[in-house]
N, C-alpha and C. Protein backbone atom coordinates (compact mmCIF):
# COMPACT_ATOMS: atom_id res chain seq x y z
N UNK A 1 91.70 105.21 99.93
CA UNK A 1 92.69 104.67 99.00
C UNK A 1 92.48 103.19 98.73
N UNK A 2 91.43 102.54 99.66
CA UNK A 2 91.47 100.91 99.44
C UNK A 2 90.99 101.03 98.08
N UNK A 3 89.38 101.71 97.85
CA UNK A 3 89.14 101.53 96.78
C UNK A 3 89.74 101.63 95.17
N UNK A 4 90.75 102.37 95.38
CA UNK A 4 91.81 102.88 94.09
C UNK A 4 92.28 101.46 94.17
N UNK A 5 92.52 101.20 95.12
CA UNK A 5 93.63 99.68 95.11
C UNK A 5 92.52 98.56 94.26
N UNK A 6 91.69 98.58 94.63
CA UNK A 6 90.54 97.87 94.03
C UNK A 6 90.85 97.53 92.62
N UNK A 7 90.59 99.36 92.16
CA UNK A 7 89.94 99.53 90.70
C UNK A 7 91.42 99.41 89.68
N UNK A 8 92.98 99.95 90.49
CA UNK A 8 93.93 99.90 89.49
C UNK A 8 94.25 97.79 89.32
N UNK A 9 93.90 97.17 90.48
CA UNK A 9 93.98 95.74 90.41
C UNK A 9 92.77 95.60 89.20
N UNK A 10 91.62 95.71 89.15
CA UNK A 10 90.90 95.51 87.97
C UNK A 10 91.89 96.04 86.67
N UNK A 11 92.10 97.65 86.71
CA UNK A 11 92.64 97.98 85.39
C UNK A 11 93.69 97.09 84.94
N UNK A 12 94.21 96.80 86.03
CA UNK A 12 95.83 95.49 85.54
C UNK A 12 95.61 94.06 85.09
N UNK A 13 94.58 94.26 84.81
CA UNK A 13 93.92 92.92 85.00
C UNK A 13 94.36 92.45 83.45
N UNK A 14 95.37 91.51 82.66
CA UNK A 14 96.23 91.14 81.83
C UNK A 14 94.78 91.23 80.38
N UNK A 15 94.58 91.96 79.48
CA UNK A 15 93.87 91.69 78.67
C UNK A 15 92.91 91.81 78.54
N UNK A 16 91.76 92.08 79.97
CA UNK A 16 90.79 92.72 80.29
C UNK A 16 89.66 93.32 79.42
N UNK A 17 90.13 94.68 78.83
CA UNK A 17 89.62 95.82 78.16
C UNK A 17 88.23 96.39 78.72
N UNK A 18 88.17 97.46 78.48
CA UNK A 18 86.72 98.22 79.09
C UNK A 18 85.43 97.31 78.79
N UNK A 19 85.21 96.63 77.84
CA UNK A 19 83.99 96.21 77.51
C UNK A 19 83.99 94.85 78.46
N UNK A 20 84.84 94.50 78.47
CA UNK A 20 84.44 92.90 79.53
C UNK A 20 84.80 93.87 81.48
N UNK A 21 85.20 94.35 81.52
CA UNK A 21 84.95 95.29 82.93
C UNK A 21 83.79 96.28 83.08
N UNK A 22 83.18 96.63 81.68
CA UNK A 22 81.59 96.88 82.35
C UNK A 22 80.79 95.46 82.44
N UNK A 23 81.40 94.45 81.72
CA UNK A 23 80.09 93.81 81.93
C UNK A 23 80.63 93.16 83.28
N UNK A 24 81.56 93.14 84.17
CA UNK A 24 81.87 92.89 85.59
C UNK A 24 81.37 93.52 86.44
N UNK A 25 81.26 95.40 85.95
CA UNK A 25 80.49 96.12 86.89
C UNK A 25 79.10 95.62 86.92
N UNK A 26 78.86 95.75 86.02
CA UNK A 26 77.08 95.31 85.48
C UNK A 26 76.38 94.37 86.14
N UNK A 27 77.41 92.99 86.06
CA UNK A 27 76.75 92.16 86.94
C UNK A 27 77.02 91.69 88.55
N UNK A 28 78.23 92.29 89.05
CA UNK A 28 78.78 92.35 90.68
C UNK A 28 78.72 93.90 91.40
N UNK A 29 78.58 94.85 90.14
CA UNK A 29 78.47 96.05 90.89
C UNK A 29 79.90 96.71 91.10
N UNK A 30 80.07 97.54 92.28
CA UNK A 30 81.69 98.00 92.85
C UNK A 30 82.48 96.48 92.44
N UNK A 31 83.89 96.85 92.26
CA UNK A 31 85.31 95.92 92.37
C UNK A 31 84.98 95.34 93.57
N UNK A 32 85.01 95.75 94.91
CA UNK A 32 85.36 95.11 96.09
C UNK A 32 84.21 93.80 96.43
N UNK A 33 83.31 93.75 95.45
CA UNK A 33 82.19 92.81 95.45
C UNK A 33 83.21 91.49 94.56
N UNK A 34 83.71 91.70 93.95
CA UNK A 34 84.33 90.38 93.17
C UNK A 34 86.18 90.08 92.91
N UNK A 35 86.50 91.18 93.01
CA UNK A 35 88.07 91.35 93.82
C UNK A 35 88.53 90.77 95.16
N UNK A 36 89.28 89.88 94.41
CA UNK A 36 90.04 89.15 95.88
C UNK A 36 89.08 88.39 96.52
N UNK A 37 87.80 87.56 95.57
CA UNK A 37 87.32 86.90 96.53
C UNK A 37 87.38 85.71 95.90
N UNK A 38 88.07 84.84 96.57
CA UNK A 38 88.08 83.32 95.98
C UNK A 38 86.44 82.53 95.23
N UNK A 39 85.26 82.86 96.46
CA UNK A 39 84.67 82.23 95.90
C UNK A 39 83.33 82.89 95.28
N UNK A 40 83.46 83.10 93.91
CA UNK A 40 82.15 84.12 93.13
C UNK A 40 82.09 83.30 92.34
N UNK A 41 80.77 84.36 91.63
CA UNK A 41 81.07 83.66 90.02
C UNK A 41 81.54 83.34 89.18
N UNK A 42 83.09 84.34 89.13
CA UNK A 42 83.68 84.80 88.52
C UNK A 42 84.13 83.74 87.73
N UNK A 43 84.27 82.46 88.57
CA UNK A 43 85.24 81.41 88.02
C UNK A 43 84.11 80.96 86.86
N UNK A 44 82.75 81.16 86.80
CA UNK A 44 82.18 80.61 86.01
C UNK A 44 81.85 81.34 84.48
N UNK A 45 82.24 83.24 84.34
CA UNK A 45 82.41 83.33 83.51
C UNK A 45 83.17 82.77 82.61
N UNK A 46 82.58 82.59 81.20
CA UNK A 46 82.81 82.09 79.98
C UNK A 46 84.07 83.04 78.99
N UNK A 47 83.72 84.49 79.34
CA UNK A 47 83.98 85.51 78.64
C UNK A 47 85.59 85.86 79.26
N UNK A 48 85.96 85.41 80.64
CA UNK A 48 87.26 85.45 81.29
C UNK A 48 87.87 84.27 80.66
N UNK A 49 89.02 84.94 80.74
CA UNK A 49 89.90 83.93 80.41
C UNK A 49 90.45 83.39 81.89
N UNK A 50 91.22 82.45 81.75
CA UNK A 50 91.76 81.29 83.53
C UNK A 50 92.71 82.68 84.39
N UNK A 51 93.90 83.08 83.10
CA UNK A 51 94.94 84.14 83.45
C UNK A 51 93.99 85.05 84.33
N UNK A 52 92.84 85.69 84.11
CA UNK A 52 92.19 87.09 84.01
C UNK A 52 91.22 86.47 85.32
N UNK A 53 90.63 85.45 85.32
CA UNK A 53 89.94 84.73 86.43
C UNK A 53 90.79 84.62 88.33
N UNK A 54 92.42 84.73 87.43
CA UNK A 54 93.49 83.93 89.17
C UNK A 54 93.56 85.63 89.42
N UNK A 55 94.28 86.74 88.31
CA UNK A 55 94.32 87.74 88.67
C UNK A 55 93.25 88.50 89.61
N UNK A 56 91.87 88.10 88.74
CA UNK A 56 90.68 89.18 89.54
C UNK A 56 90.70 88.70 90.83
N UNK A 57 90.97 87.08 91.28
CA UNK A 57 91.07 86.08 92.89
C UNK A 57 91.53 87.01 93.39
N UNK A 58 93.17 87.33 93.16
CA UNK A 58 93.88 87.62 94.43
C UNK A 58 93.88 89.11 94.45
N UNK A 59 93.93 89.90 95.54
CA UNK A 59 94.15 91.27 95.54
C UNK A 59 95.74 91.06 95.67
N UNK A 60 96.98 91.88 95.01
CA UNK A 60 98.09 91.91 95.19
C UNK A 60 98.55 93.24 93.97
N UNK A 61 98.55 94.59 95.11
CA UNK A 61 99.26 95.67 94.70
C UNK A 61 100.70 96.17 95.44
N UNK A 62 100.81 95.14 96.54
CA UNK A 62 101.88 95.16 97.53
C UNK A 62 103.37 96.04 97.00
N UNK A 63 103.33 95.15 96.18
CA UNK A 63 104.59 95.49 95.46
C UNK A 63 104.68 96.66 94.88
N UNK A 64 104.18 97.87 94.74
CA UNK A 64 103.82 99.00 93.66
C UNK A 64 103.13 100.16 94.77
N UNK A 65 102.15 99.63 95.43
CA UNK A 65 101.59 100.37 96.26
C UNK A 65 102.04 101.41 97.11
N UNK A 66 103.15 101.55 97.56
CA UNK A 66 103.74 102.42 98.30
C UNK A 66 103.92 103.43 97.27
N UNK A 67 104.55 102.89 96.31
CA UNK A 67 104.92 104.23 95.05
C UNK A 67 104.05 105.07 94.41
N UNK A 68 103.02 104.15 94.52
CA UNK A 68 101.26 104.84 93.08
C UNK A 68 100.93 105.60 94.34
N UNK A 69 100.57 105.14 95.60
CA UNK A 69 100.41 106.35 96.73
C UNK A 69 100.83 107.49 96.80
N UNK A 70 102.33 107.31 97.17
CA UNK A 70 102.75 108.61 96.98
C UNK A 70 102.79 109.46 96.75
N UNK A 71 102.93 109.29 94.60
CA UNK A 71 102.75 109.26 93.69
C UNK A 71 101.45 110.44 93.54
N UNK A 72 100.46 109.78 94.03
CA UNK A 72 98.97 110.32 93.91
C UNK A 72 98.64 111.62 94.73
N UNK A 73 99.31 111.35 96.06
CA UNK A 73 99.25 112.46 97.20
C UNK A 73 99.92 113.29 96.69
N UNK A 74 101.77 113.19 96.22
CA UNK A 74 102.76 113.80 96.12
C UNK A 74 101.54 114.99 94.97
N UNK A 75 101.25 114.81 93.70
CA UNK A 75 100.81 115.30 92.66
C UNK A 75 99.64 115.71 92.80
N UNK A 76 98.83 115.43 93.81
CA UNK A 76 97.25 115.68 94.17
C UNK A 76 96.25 115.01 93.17
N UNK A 77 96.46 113.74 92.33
CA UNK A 77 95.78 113.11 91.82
C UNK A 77 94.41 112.32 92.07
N UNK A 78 93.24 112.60 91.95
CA UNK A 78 92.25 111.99 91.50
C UNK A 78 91.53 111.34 90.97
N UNK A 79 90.64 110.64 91.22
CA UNK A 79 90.00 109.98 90.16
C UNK A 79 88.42 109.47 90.62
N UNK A 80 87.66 109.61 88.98
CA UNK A 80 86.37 109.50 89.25
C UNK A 80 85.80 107.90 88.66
N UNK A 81 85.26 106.99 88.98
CA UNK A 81 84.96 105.68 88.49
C UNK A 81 83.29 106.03 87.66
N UNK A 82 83.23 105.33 86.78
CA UNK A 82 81.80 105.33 86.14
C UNK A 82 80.76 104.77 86.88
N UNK A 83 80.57 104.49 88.10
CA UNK A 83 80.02 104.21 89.02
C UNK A 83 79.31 105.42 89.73
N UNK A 84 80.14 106.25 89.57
CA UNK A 84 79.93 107.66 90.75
C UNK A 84 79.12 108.30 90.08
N UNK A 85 78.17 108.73 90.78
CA UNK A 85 77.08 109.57 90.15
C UNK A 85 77.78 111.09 89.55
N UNK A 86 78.89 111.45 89.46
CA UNK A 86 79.57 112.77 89.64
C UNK A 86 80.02 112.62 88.09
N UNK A 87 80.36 111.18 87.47
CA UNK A 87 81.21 111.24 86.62
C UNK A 87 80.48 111.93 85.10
N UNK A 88 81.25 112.78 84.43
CA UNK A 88 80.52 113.35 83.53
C UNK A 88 79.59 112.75 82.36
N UNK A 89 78.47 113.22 82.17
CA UNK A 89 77.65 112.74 82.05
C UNK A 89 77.95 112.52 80.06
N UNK A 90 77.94 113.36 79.65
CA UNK A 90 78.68 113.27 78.35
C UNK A 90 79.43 112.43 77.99
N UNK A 91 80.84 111.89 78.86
CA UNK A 91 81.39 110.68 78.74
C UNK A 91 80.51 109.48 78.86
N UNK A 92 79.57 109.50 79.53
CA UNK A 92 78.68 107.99 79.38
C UNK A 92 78.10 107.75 78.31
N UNK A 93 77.79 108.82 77.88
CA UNK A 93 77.06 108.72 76.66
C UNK A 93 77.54 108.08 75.39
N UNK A 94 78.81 108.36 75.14
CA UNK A 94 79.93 107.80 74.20
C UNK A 94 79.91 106.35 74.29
N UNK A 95 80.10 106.13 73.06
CA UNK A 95 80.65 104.71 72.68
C UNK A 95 82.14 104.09 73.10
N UNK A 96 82.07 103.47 74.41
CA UNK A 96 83.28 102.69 74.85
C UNK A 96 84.07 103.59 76.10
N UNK A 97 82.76 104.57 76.88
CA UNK A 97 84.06 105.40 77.56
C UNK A 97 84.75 104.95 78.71
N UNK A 98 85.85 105.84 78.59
CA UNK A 98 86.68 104.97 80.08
C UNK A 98 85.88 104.75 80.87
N UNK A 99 86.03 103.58 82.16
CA UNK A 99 85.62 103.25 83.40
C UNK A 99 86.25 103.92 84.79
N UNK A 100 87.23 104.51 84.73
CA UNK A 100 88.21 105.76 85.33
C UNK A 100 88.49 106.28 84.62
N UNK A 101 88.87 107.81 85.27
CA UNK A 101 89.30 108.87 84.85
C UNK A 101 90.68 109.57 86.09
N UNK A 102 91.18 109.59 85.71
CA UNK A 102 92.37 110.46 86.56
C UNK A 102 92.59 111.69 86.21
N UNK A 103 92.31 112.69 87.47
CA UNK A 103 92.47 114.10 87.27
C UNK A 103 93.29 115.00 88.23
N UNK A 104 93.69 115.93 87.44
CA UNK A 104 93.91 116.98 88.77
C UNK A 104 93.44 118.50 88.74
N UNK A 105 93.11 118.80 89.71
CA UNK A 105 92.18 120.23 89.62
C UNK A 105 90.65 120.05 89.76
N UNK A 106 90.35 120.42 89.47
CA UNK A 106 88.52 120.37 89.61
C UNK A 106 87.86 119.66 88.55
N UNK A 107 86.75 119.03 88.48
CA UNK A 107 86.48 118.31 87.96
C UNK A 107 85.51 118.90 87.00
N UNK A 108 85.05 120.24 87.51
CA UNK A 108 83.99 120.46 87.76
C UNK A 108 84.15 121.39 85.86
N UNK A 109 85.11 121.08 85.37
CA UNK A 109 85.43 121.69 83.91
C UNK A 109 84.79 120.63 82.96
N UNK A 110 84.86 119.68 83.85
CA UNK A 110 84.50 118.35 82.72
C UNK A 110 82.82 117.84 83.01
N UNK A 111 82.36 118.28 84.02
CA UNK A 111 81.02 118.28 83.56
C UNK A 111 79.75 119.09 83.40
């Protein structure tokens, strides 16, 4: 579950959008490489804004976290990151596709 905590702190990330979070994957790799760490590059992207730079600093799901847990167990929710070799391959292919996916049931319909 750390890593979900990771990736929904990226998704919250104020203004973000998919195209400037691949190019975060692209060049740090996994979230937990540039999440919550005071001192990266990060501060030196051009393409972040200051807001989007303090957010990616701090890890802070504290507040919410108990509930999206739950939440996830309670419903049996999933999810696959564009990272994972699993994630369907068809969606990569597309122009702009999500970077998560949240599912429930098998995945195994979608690729």
């Amino acid at each position: 579950m750390e890593k979900l905590k990771l990736w929904l702190q990226l998704l919250s990330t104020p203004e973000l959008g998919r195209k400037k979070i691949r190019r975060l994957l692209n060049l740090f790799g996994n979230p937990e490489n540039f999440i919550g760490q005071r001192k990266t590059e990060i501060n030196d992207l051009a393409y972040l804004t200051e807001e989007q730079k303090k957010h990616l600093s701090k890890f802070d799901l504290t507040a919410n976290w108990n509930t999206i847990s739950k939440c996830f167990k309670k419903l049996d929710i999933r999810y696959i990151t564009i990272l994972n070799k699993d994630y369907p391959p068809y969606l990569q292919s597309i122009y702009d596709p999500p970077v998560i996916i949240f599912y429930r049931g098998d995945l195994g319909s979608f690729t």
